[in-house]
Protein backbone atom coordinates (compact mmCIF):
# COMPACT_ATOMS: atom_id res chain seq x y z
CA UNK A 1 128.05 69.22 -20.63
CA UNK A 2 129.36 65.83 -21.19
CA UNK A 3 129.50 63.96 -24.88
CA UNK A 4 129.99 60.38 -25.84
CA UNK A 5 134.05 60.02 -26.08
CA UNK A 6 134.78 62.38 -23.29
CA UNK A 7 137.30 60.92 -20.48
CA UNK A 8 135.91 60.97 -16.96
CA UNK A 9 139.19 60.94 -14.87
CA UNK A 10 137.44 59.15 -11.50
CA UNK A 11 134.27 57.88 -10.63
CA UNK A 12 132.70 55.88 -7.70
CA UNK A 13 130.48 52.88 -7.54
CA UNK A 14 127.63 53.25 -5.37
CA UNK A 15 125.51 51.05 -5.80
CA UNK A 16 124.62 47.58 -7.76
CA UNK A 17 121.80 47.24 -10.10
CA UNK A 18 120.11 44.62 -11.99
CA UNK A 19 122.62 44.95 -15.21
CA UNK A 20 125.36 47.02 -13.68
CA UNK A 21 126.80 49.97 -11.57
CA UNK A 22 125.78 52.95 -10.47
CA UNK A 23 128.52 55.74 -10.76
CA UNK A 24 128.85 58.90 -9.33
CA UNK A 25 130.83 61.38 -11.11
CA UNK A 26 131.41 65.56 -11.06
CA UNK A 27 128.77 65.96 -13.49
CA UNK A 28 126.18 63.15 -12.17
CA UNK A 29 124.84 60.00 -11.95
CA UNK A 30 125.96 57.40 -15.04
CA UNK A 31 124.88 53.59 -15.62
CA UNK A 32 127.41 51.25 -16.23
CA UNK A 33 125.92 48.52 -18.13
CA UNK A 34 127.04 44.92 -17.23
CA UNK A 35 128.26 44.31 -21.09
CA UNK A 36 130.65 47.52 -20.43
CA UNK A 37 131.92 46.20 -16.94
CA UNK A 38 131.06 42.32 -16.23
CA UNK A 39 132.09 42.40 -12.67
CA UNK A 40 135.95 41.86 -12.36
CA UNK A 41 136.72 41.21 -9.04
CA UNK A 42 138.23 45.00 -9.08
CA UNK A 43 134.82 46.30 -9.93
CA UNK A 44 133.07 46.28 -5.58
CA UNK A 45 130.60 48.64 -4.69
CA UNK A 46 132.06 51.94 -3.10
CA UNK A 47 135.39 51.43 -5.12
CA UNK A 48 136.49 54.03 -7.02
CA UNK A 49 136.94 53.64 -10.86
CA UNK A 50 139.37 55.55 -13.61
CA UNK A 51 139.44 56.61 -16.93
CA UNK A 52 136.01 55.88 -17.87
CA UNK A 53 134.72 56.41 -21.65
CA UNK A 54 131.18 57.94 -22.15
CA UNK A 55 129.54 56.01 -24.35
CA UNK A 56 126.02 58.29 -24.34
CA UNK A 57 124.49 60.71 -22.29
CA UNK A 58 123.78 57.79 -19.94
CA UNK A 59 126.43 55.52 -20.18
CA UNK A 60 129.83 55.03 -19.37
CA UNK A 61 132.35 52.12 -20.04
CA UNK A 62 135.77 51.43 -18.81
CA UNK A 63 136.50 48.92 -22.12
CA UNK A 64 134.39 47.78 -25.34
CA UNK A 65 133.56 51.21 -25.85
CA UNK A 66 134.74 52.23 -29.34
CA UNK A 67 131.47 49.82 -30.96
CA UNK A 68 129.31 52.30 -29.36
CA UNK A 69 131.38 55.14 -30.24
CA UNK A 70 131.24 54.65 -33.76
CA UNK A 71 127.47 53.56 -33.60
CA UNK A 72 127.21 57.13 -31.84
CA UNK A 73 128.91 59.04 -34.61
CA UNK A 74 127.95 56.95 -37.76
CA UNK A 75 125.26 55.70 -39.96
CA UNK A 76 125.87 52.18 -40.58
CA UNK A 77 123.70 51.39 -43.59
CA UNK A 78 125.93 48.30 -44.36
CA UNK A 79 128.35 47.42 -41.42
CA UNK A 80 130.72 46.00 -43.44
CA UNK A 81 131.52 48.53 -46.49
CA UNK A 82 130.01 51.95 -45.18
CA UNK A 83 129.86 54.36 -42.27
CA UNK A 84 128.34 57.73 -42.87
CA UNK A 85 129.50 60.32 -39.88
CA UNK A 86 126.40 61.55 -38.25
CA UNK A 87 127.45 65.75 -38.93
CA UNK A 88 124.97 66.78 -35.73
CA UNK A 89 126.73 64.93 -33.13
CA UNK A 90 130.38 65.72 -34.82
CA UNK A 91 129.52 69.30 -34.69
CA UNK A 92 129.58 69.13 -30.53
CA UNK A 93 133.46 68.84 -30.76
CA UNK A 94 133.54 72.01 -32.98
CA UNK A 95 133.95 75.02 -30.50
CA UNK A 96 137.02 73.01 -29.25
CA UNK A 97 138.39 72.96 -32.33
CA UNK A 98 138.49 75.98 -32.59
CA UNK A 99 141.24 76.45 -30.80
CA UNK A 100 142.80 72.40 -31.16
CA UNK A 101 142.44 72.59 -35.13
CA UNK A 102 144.08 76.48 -35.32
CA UNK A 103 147.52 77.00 -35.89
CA UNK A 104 149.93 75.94 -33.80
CA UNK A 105 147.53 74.21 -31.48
CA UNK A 106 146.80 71.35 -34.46
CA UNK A 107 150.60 70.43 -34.18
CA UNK A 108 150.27 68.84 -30.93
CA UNK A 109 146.47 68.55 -29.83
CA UNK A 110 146.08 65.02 -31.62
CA UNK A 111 147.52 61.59 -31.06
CA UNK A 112 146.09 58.38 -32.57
CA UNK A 113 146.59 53.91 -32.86
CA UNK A 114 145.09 51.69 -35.10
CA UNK A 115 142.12 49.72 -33.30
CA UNK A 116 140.36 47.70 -35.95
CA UNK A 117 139.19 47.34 -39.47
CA UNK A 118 136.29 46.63 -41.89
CA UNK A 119 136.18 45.37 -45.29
CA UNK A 120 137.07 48.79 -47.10
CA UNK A 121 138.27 51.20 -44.17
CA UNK A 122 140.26 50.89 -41.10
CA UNK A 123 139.50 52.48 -37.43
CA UNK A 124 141.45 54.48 -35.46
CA UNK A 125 141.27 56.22 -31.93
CA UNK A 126 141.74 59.77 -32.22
CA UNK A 127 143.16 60.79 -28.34
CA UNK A 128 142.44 64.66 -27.62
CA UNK A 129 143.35 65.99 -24.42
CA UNK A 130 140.53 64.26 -22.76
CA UNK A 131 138.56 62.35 -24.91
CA UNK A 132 138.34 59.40 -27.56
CA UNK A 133 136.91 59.51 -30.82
CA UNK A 134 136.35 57.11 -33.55
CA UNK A 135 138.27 58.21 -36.85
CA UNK A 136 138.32 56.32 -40.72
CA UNK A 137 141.39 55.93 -42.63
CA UNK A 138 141.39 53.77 -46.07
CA UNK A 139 141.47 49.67 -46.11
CA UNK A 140 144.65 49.95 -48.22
CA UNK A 141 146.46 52.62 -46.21
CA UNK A 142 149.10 50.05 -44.85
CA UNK A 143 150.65 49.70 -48.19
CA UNK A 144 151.88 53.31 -48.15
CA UNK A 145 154.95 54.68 -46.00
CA UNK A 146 155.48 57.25 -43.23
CA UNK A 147 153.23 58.17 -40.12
CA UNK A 148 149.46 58.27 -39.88
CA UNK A 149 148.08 61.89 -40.33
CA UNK A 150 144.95 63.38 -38.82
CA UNK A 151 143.22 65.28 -41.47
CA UNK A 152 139.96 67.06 -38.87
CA UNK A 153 137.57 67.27 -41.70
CA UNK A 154 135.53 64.70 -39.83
CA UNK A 155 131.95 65.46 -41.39
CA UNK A 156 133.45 64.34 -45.04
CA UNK A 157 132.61 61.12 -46.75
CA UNK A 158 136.15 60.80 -47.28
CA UNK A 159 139.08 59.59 -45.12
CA UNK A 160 140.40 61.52 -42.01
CA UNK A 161 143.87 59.71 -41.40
CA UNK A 162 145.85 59.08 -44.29
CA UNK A 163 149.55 58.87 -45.02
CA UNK A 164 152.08 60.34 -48.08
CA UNK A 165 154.25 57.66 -48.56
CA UNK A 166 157.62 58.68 -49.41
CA UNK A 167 157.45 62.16 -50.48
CA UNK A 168 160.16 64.60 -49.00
CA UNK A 169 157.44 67.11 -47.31
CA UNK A 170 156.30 67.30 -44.01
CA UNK A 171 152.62 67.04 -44.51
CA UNK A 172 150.80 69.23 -43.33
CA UNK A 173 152.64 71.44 -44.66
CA UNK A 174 152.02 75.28 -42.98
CA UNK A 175 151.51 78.48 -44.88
CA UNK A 176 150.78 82.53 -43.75
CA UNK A 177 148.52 84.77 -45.57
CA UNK A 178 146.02 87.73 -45.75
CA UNK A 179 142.50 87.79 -46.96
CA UNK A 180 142.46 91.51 -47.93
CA UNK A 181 138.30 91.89 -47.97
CA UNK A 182 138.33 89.97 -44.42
CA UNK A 183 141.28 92.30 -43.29
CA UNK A 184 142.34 89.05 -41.43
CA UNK A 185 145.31 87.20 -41.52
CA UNK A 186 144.86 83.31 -41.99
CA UNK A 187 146.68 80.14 -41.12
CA UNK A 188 146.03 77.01 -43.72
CA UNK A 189 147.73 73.47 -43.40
CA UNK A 190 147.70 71.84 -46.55
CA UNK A 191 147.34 68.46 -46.36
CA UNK A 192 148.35 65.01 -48.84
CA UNK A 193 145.84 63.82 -50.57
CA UNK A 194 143.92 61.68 -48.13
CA UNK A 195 142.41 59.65 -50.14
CA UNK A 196 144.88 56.88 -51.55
CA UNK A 197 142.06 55.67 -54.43
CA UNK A 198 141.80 59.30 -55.33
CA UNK A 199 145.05 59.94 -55.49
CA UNK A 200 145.20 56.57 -57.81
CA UNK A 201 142.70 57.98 -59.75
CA UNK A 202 144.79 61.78 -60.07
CA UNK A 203 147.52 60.11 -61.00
CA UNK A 204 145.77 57.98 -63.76
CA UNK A 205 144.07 61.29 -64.78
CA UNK A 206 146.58 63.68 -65.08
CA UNK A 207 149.84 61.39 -65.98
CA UNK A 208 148.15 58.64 -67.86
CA UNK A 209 145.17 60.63 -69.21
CA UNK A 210 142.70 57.74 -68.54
CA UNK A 211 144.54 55.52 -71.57
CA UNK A 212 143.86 51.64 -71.60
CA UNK A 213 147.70 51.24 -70.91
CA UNK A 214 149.86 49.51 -67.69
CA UNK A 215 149.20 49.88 -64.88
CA UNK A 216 145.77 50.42 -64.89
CA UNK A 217 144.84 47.44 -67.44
CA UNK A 218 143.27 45.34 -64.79
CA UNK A 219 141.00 48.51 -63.55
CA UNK A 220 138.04 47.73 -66.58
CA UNK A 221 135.93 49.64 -64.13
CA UNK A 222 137.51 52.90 -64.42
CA UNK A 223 137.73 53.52 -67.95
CA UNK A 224 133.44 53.39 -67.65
CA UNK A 225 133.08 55.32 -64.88
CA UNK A 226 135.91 57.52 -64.81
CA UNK A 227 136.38 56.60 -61.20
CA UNK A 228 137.92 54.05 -59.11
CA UNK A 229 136.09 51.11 -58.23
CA UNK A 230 136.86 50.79 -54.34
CA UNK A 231 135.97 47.20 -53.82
CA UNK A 232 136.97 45.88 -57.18
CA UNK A 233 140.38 47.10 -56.14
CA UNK A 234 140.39 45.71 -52.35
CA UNK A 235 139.02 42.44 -53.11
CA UNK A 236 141.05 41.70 -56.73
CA UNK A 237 143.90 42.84 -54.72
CA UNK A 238 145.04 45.40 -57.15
CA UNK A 239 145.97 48.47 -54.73
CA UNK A 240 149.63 47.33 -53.90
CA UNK A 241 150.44 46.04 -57.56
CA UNK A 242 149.81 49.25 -59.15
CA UNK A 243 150.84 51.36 -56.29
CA UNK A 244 154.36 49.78 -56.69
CA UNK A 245 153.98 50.61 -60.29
CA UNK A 246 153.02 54.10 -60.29
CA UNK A 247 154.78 55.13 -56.90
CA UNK A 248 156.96 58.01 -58.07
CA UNK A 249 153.79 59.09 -59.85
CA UNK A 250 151.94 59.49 -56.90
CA UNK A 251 154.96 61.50 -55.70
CA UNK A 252 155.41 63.62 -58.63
CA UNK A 253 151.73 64.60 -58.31
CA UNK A 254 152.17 66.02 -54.30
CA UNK A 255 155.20 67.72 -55.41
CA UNK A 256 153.02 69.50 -58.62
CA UNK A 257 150.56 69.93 -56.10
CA UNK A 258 152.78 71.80 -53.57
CA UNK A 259 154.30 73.93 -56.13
CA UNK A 260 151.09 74.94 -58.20
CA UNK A 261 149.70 75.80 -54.47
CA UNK A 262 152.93 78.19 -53.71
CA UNK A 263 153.28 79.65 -56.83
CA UNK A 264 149.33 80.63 -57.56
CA UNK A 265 148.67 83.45 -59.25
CA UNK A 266 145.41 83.77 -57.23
CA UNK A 267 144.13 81.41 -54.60
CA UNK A 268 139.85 82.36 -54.47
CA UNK A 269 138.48 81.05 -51.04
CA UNK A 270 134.52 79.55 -52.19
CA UNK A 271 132.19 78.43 -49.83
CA UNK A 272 130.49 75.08 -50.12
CA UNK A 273 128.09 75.47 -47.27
CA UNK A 274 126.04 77.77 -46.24
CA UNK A 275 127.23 78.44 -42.33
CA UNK A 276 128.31 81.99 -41.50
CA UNK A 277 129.29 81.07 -38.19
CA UNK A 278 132.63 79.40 -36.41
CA UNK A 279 132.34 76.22 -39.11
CA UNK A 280 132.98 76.64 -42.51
CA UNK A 281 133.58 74.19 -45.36
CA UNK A 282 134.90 75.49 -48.90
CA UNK A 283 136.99 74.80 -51.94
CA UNK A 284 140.44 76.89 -52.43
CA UNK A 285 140.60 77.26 -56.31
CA UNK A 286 144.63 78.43 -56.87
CA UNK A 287 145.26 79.16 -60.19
CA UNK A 288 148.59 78.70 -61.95
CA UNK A 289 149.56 79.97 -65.55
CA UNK A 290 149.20 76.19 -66.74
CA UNK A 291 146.93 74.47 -64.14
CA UNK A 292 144.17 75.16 -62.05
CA UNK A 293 144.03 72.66 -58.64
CA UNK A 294 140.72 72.47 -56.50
CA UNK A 295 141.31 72.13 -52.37
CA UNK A 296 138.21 71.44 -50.41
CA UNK A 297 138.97 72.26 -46.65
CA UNK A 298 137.51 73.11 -43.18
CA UNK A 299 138.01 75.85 -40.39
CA UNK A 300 136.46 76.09 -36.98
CA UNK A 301 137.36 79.11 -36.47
CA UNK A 302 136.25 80.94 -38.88
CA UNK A 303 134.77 83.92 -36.65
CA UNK A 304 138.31 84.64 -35.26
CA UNK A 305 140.39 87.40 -36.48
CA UNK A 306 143.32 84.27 -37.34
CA UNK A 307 141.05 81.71 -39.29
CA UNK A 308 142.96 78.29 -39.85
CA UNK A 309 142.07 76.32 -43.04
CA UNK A 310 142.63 72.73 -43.61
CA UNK A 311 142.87 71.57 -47.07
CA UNK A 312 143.48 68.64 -48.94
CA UNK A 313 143.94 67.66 -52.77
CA UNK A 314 141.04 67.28 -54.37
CA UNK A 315 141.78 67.65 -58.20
CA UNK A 316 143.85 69.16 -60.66
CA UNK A 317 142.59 70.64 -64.27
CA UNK A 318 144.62 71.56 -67.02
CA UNK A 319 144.16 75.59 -67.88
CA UNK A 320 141.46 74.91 -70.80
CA UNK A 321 139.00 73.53 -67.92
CA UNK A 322 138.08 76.23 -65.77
CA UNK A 323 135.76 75.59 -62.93
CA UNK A 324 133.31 78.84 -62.34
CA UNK A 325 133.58 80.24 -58.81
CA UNK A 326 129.89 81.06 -57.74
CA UNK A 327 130.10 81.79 -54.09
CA UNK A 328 133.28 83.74 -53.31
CA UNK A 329 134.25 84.34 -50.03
CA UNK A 330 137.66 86.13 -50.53
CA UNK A 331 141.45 85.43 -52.01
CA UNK A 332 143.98 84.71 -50.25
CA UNK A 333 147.38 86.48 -50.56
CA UNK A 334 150.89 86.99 -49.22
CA UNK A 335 151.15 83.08 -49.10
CA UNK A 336 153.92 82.71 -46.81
CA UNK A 337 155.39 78.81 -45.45
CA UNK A 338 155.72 78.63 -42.06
């Protein structure tokens, strides 16, 4: 079975219609449309056509495809500030995953490029071994350093490419443990915090503790709300002028985050879904002697007797507020780096 994003190696035209082709291909008969392919001389009936992008379960296009694509996999309640990922058409990519998102497979089943960009987020084409997908990273992630980093949690809100600036670690950084109820062994990457507002916002929390005091004097809205105010930011321009401010903040927090996560007492896996099957979502809670840090993550594979978990930053609590952990899966221990 075919899904929108899927690369069909060859196809051949056979015959004109009123608005297109007519395509055959291994798994059937497709429509290209005449906004996909507007007759370039290349484009004769009986010629044989490459590297064509499935669009739906209909459709295929040779360019102009990612609009549909992300139209395919998002809600679009406001084209310019929001796309929603549509979680039952996502969750057709999951039993590849499986393997592509388990360890060591993740290292090297992923490439991406920048394509375009909207108001608040920018687009990127995720490349899998044969297929195209559309992927969100944050309007403001060009005003960090390093390399783009896919982060597979694709059904979140949040981010799925981000970047860590100029820490020293290798994000994602890879770790070996046991969960001893499971009797498994398990595989996690931890991740940066993919979120660069969030991580704003960590850093205001936990090194400034929310005070009305540089950098964050022109952020009014977050002393309110407690938040960050995404397009106040954008729009006033006030990402890169604080970033450059608070930069080796930013850094300091990773590094915290890193060591608190390899030198937990206990690391308590909690589900936050309610799937008992390959796909799991949960928090890690790892608790230190001083802090406690929450990690929300994914696996596709959690059914296998070598789950992988992919985690990012989510928060970090000083030891007098203790989050209750209501649906406990198992710990994790023997945290090993890889």
């Amino acid at each position: 079975m075919i899904f929108p994003g899927q690369i069909i190696e060859e196809g051949k035209i056979v015959n004109r219609i009123r608005d297109g082709w007519k395509v055959k291909i291994v798994e059937g008969a497709v429509v290209l449309k005449s906004r996909y392919i507007p007759y370039p001389p290349s484009i004769k009936l009986y010629s044989e056509v490459r590297d064509l992008i499935v669009i739906n379960r209909s459709e295929v296009a040779i360019f102009n495809y990612m609009d549909e694509l992300i139209n395919y996999y998002y809600r679009i309640p406001d084209p310019t500030y929001t796309l929603w990922p549509k979680k039952q058409e996502w969750r057709n990519w999951f039993p590849r995953w499986a393997n592509e998102c388990s360890y060591p497979s993740f290292n090297s089943s992923f490439s991406m490029q920048h394509f375009g960009h909207k108001p608040t987020f920018k687009l990127y084409e995720l490349k899998g071994k044969d297929y195209l997908l559309p992927v969100r990273g944050a309007e403001v992630i060009d005003h960090l350093q390093g390399g783009i980093i896919f982060y597979p949690h694709v059904i979140a809100t949040t981010p799925s490419v981000y970047k860590t600036d100029n820490t020293l670690f290798p994000f994602p950084l890879k770790y070996k443990g046991e969960l001893p109820v499971l009797q498994k062994e398990v595989f996690i990457y931890l991740h940066g915090c993919i979120d660069p507002f969030k991580w704003h916002c960590i850093v205001w929390k936990h090194k400034y503790s929310l005070t009305k005091k540089e950098p964050f004097e022109n952020c009014l809205y977050n002393y309110v709300n407690m938040s960050c105010d995404i397009y106040n930011c954008i729009y006033k321009i006030l990402y890169s002028a604080v970033h450059k401010k608070i930069q080796n903040d930013c850094i300091t927090v990773l590094d915290e985050y890193v060591t608190n996560f390899q030198t937990a007492t206990t690391i308590t896996i909690e589900s936050t879904d309610k799937s008992h099957n390959t796909f799991k979502e949960f928090d890690l809670i790892c608790q230190t002697p001083n802090r406690r840090i929450v990690l929300p993550g994914v696996c596709y594979n959690w059914d296998s007797q070598e789950p992988t978990l992919h985690v990012d930053l989510k928060a970090m609590y000083r030891r007098g507020r203790l989050k209750n952990i209501k649906n406990k899966i198992d710990e994790i221990t023997g945290i090993k780096a890889l």
